[in-house]
C-alpha atoms as a PDB file:
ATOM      1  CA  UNK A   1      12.692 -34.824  24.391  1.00  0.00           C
ATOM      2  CA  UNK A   2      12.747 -31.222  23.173  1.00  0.00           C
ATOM      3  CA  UNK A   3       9.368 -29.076  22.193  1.00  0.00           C
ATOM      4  CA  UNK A   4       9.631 -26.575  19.767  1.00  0.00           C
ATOM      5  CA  UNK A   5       7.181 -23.960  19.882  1.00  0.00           C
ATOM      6  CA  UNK A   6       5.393 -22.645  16.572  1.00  0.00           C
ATOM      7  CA  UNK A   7       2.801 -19.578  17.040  1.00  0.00           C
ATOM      8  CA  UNK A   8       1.940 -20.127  13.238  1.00  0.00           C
ATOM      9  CA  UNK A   9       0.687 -16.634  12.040  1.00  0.00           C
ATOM     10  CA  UNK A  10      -0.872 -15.448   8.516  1.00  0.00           C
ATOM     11  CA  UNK A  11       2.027 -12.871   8.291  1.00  0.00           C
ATOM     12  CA  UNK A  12       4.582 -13.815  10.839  1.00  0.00           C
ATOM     13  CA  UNK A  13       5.815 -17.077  12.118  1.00  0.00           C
ATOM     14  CA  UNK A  14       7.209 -16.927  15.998  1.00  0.00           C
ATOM     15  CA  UNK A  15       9.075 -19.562  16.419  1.00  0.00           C
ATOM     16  CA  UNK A  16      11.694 -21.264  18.698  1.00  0.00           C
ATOM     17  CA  UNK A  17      12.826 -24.310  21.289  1.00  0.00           C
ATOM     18  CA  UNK A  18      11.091 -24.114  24.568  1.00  0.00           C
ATOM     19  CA  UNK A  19      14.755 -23.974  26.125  1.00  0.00           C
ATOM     20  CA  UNK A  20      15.766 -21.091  23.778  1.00  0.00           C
ATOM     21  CA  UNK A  21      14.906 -17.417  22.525  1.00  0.00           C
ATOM     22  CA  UNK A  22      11.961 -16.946  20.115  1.00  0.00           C
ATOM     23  CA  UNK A  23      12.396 -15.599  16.125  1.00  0.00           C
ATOM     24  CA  UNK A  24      10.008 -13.688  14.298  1.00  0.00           C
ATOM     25  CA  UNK A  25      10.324 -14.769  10.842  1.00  0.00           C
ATOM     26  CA  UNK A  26       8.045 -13.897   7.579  1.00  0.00           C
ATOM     27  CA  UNK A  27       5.492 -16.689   7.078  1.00  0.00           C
ATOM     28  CA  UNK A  28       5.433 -16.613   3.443  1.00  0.00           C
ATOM     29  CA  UNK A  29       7.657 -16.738   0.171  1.00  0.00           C
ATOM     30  CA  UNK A  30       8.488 -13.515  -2.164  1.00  0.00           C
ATOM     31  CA  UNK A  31       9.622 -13.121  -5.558  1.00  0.00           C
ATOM     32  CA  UNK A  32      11.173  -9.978  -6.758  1.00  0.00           C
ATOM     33  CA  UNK A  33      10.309  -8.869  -9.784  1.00  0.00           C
ATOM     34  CA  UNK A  34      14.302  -8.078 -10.860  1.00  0.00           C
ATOM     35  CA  UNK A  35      14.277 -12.238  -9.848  1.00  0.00           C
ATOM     36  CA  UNK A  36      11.355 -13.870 -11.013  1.00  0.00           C
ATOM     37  CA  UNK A  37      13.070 -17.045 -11.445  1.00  0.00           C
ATOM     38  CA  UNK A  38      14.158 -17.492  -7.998  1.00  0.00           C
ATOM     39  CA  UNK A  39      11.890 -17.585  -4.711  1.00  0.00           C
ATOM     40  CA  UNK A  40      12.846 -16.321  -1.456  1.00  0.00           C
ATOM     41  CA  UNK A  41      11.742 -17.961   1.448  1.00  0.00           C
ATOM     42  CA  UNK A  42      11.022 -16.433   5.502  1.00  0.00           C
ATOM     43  CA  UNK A  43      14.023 -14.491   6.428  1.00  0.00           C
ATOM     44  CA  UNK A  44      15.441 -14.925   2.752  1.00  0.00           C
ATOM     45  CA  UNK A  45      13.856 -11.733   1.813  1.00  0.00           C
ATOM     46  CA  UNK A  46      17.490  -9.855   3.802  1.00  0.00           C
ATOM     47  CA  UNK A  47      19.033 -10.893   0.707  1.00  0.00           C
ATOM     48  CA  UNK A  48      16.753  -9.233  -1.678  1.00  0.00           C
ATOM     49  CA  UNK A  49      18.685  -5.623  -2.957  1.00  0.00           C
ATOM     50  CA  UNK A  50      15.352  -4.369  -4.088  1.00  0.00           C
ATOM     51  CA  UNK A  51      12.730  -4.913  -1.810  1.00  0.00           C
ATOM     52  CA  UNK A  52      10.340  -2.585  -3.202  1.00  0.00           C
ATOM     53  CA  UNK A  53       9.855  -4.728  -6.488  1.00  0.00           C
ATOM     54  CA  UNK A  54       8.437  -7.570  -3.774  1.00  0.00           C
ATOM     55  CA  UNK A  55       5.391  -9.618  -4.240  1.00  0.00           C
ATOM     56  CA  UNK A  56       4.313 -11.897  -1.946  1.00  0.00           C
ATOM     57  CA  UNK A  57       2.913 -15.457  -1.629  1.00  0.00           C
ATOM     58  CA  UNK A  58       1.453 -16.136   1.542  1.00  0.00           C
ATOM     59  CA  UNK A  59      -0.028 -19.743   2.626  1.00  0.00           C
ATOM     60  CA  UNK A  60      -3.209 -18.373   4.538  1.00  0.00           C
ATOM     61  CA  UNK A  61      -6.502 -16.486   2.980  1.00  0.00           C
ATOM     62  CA  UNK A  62      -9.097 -14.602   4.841  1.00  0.00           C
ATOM     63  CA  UNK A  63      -6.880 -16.114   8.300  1.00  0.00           C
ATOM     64  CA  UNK A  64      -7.396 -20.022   7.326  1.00  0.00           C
ATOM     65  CA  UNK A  65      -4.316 -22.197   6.406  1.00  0.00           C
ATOM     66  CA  UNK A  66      -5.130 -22.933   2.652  1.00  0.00           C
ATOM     67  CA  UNK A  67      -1.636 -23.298   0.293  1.00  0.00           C
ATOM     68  CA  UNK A  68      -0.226 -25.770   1.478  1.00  0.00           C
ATOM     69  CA  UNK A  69       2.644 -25.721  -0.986  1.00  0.00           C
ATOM     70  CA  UNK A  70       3.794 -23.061   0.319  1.00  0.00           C
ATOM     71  CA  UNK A  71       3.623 -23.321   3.846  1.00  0.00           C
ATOM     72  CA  UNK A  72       5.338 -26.687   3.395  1.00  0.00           C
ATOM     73  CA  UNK A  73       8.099 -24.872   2.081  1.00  0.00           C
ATOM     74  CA  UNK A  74       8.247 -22.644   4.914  1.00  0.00           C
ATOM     75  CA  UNK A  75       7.939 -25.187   7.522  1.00  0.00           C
ATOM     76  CA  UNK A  76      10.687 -26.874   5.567  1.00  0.00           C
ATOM     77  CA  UNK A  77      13.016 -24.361   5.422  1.00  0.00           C
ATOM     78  CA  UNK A  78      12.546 -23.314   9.528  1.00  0.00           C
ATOM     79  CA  UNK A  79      12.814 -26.960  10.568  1.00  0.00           C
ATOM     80  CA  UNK A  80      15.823 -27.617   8.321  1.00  0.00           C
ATOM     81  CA  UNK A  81      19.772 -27.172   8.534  1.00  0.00           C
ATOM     82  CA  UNK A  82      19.594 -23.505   8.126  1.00  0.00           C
ATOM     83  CA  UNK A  83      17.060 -23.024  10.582  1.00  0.00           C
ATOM     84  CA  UNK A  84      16.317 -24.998  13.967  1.00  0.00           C
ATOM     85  CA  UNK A  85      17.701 -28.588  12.318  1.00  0.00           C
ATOM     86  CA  UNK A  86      14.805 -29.958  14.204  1.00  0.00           C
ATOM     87  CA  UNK A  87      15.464 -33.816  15.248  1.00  0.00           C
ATOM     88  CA  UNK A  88      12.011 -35.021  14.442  1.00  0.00           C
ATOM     89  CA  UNK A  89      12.192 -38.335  16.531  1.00  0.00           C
ATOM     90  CA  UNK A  90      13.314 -36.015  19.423  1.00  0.00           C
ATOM     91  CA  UNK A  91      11.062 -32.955  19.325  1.00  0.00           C
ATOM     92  CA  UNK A  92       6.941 -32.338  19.998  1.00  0.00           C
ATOM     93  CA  UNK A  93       5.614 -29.627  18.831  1.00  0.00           C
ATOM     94  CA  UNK A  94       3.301 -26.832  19.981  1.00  0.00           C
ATOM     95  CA  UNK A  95       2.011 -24.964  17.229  1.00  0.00           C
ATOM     96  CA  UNK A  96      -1.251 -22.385  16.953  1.00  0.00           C
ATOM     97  CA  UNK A  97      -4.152 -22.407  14.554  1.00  0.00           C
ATOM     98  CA  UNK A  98      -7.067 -20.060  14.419  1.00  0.00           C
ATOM     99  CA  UNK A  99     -10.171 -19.811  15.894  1.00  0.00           C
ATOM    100  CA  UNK A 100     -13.036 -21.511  14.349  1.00  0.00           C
ATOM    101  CA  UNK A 101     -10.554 -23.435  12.300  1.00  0.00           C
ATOM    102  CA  UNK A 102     -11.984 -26.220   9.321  1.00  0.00           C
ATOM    103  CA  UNK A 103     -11.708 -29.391  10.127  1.00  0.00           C
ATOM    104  CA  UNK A 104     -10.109 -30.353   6.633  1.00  0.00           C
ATOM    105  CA  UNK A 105      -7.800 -27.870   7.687  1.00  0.00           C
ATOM    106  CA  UNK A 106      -7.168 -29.661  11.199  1.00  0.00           C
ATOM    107  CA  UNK A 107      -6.883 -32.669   9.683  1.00  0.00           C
ATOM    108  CA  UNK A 108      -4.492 -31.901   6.947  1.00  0.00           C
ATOM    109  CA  UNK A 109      -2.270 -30.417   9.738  1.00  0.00           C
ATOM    110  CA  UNK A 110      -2.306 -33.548  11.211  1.00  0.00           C
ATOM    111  CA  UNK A 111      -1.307 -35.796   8.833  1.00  0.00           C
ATOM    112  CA  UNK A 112       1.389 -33.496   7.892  1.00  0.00           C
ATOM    113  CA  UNK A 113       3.132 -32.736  11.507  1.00  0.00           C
ATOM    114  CA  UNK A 114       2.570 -36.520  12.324  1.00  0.00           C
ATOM    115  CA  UNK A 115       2.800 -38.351   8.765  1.00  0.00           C
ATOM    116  CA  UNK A 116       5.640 -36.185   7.114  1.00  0.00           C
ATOM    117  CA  UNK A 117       7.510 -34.622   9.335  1.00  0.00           C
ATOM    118  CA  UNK A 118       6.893 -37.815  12.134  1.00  0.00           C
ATOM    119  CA  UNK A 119       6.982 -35.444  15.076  1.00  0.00           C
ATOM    120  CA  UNK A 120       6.279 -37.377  18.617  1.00  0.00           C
ATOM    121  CA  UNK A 121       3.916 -35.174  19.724  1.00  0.00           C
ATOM    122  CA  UNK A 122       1.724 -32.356  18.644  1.00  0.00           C
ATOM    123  CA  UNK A 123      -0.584 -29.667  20.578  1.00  0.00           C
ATOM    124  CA  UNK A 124      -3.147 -27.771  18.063  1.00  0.00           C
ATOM    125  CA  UNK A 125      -4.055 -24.282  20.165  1.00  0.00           C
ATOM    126  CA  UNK A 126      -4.990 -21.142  19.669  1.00  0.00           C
ATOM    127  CA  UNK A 127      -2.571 -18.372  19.967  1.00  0.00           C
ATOM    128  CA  UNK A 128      -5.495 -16.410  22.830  1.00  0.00           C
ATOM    129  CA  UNK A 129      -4.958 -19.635  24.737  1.00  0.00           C
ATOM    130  CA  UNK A 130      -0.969 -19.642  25.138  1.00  0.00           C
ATOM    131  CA  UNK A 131      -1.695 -15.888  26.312  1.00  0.00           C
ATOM    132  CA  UNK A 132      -4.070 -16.499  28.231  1.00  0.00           C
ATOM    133  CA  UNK A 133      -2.196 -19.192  29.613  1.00  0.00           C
ATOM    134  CA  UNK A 134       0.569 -17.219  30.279  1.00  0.00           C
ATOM    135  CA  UNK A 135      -1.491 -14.752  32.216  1.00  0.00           C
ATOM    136  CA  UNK A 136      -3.114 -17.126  35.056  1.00  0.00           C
ATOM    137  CA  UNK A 137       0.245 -18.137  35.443  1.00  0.00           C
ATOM    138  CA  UNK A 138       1.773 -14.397  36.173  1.00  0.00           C
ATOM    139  CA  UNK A 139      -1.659 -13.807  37.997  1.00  0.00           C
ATOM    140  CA  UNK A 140      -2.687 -17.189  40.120  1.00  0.00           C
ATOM    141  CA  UNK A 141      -5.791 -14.779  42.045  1.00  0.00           C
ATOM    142  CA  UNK A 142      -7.086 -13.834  38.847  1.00  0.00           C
ATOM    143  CA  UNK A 143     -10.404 -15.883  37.222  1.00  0.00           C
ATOM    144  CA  UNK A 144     -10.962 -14.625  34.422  1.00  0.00           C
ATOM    145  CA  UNK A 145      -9.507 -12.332  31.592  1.00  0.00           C
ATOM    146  CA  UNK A 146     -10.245 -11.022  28.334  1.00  0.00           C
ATOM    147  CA  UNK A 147      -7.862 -11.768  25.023  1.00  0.00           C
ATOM    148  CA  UNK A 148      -8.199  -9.072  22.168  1.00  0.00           C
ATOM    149  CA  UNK A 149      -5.917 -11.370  19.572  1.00  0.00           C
ATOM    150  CA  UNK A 150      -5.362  -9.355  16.744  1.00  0.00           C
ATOM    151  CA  UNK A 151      -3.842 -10.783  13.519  1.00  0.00           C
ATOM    152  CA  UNK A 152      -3.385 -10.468  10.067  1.00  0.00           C
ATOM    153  CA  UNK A 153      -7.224 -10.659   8.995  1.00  0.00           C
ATOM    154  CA  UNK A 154      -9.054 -10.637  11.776  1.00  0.00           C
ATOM    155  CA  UNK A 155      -8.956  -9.308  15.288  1.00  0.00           C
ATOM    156  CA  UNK A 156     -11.240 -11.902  18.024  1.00  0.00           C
ATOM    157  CA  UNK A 157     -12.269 -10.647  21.338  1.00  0.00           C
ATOM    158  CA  UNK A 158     -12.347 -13.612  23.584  1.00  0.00           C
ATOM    159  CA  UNK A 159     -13.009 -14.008  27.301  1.00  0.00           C
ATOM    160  CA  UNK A 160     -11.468 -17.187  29.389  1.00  0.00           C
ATOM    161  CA  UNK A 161     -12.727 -18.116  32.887  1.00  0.00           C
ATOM    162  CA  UNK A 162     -10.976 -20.672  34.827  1.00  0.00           C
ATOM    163  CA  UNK A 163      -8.090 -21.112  31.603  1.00  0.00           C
ATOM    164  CA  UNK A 164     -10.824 -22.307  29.571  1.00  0.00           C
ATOM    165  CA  UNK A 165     -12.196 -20.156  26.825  1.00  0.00           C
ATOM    166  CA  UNK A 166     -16.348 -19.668  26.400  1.00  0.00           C
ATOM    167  CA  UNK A 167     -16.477 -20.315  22.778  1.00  0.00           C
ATOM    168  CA  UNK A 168     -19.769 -18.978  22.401  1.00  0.00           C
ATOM    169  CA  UNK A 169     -18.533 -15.188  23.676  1.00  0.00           C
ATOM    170  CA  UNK A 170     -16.605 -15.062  21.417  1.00  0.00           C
ATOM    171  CA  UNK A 171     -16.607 -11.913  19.092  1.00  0.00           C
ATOM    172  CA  UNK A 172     -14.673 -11.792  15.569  1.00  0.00           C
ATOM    173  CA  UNK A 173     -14.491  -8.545  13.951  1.00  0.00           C
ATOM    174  CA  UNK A 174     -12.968  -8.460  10.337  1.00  0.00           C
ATOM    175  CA  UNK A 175     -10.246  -5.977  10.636  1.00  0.00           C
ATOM    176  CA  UNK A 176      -6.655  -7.001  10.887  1.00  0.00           C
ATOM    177  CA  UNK A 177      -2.936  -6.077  10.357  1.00  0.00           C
ATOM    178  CA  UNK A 178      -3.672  -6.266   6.790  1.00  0.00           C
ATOM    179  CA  UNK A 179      -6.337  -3.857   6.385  1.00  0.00           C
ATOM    180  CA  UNK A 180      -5.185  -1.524   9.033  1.00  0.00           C
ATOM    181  CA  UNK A 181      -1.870  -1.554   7.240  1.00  0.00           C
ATOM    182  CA  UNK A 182      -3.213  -0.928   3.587  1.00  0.00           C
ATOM    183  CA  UNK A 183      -5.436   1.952   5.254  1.00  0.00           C
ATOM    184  CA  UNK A 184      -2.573   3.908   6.946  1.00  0.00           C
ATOM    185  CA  UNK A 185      -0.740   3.475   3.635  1.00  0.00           C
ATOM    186  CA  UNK A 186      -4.075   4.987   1.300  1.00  0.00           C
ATOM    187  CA  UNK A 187      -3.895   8.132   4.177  1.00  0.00           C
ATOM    188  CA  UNK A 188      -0.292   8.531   3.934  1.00  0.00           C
ATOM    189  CA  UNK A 189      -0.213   8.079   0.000  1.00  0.00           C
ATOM    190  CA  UNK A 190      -3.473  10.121  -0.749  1.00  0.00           C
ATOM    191  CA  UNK A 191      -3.523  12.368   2.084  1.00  0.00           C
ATOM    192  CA  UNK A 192      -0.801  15.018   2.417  1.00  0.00           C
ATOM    193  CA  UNK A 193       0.442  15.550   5.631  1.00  0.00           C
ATOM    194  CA  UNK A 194       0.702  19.211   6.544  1.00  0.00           C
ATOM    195  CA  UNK A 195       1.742  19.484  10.590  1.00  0.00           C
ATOM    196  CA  UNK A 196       4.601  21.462   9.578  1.00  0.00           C
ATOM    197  CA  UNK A 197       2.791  24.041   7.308  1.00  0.00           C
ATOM    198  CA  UNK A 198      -0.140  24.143   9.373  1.00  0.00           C
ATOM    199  CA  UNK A 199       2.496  24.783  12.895  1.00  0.00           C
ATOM    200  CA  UNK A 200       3.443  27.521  11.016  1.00  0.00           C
ATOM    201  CA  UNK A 201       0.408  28.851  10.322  1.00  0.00           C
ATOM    202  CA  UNK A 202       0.047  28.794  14.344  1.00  0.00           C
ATOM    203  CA  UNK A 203       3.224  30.693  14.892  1.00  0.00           C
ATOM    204  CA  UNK A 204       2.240  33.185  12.143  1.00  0.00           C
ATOM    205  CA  UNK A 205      -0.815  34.027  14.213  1.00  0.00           C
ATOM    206  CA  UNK A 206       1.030  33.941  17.760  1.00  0.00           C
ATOM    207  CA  UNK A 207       0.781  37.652  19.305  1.00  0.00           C
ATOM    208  CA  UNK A 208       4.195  37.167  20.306  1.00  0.00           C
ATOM    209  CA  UNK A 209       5.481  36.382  16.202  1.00  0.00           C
ATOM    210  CA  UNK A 210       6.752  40.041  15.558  1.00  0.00           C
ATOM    211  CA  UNK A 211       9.178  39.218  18.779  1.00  0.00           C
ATOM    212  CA  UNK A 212      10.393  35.706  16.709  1.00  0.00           C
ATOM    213  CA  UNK A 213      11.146  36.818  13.344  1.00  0.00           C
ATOM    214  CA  UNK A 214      14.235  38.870  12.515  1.00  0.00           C
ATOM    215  CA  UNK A 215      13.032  42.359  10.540  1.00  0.00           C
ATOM    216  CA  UNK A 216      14.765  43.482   7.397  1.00  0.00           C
ATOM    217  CA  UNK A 217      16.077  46.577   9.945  1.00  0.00           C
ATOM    218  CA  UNK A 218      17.956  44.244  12.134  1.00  0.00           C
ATOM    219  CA  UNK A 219      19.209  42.320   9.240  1.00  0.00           C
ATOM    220  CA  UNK A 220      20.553  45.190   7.986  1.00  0.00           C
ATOM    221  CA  UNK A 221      22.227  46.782  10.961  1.00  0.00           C
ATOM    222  CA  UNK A 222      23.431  43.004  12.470  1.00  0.00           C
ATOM    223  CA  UNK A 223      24.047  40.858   9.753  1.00  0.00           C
ATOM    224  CA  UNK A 224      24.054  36.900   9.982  1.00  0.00           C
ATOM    225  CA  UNK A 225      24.532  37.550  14.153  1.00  0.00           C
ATOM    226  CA  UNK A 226      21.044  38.316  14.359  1.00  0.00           C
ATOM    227  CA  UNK A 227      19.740  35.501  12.559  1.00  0.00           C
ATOM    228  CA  UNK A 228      22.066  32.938  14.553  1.00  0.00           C
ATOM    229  CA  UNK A 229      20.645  34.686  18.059  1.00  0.00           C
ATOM    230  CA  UNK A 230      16.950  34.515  17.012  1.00  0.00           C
ATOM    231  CA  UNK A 231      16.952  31.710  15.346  1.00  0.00           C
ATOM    232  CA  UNK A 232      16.593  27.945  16.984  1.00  0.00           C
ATOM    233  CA  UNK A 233      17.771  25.890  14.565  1.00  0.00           C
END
């Protein structure tokens, strides 16, 4: 029996065989707006000439697991022949959901890991847990730790004692990948950046800028020699 390992994200899947080397493949679908017709799916969007005409459709809002059509079609296309070719009635799975999670949500999972795709086992966890999990392991002394699992909407502070996490310590603060992402992009897009003008404005004011600069005199008198000696370019 083989377990394949699913850390489910908002914006990334990570996904591979216990046995085997992990992937980190887009959880989501895209259509291009040269391509409207046809939908790209995961790691379809490498054949996409255009990427900058992208919009995407993503199966989670606000961090919760809510189009299902979608993610179906992304489970569908990992699990199939041009992915993993999972053997269902070989194969558990361990797959993450997020804190706090519905239980219509839960439940829906369920019915479609067991129901649909009939696998023989399934663990529901949260992605802190595997890492924290991971770190007893590494560190047997160690008690406790602290998670800081940031994701695509929100980022959850969560201490574990003994492997098991104290649910109510646990702090969610509402700023993810997403918003940190669209923020950098609002100072880079609306915010000039001016290191280079403003490192010269340092040099210009260095006591030691009349020794830097070649005068018109030693232009003159040297030619392009100057300019190549002074210069580090």
């Amino acid at each position: 029996m083989t377990t394949l390992v699913l850390d489910n994200g908002a914006y990334n899947a990570k996904i591979g065989y216990s046995h085997d080397n992990v992937s980190v493949i887009p959880n989501c679908q895209f259509r291009s707006k040269t391509a409207r017709l046809k939908t790209f799916t995961a790691n379809q969007i490498d054949e996409i000439k255009d990427p900058s005409g992208l919009f995407y459709i993503l199966p989670f809002q606000k961090g919760y697991l809510v189009n299902w059509d979608v993610q179906r079609q992304v489970w569908d296309y990992l699990f199939g022949k041009e992915m993993y070719q999972v053997d269902f009635l070989d194969t558990n799975i361990i797959i993450t959901e997020p804190y706090f999670n519905f239980t219509s949500i839960q439940e829906s999972m369920n019915e479609i890991l067991f129901e649909e795709y009939q696998f023989q086992a399934v663990l529901r966890v949260n992605a802190g847990a595997l890492s924290a999990h991971r770190y007893f392991r590494d560190n047997p002394s160690e008690l406790c730790c602290i998670i800081v699992d940031s994701g695509y909407s929100f980022t959850h502070i969560v201490p574990y004692c003994r492997s098991k996490k104290k649910k109510e310590a646990i702090i969610r603060i509402n700023v993810g990948g997403k918003l940190l992402t669209n923020h950098l992009k609002e100072i880079i897009s609306y915010s000039p950046i001016t290191y280079s003008w403003e490192g010269g404005k340092l040099i210009s004011e260095n006591d030691d800028f009349e020794d830097m600069v070649v005068t018109r005199e030693d232009y003159e008198e040297n030619g392009h020699s100057v300019c190549e000696e002074k210069f580090d370019i």
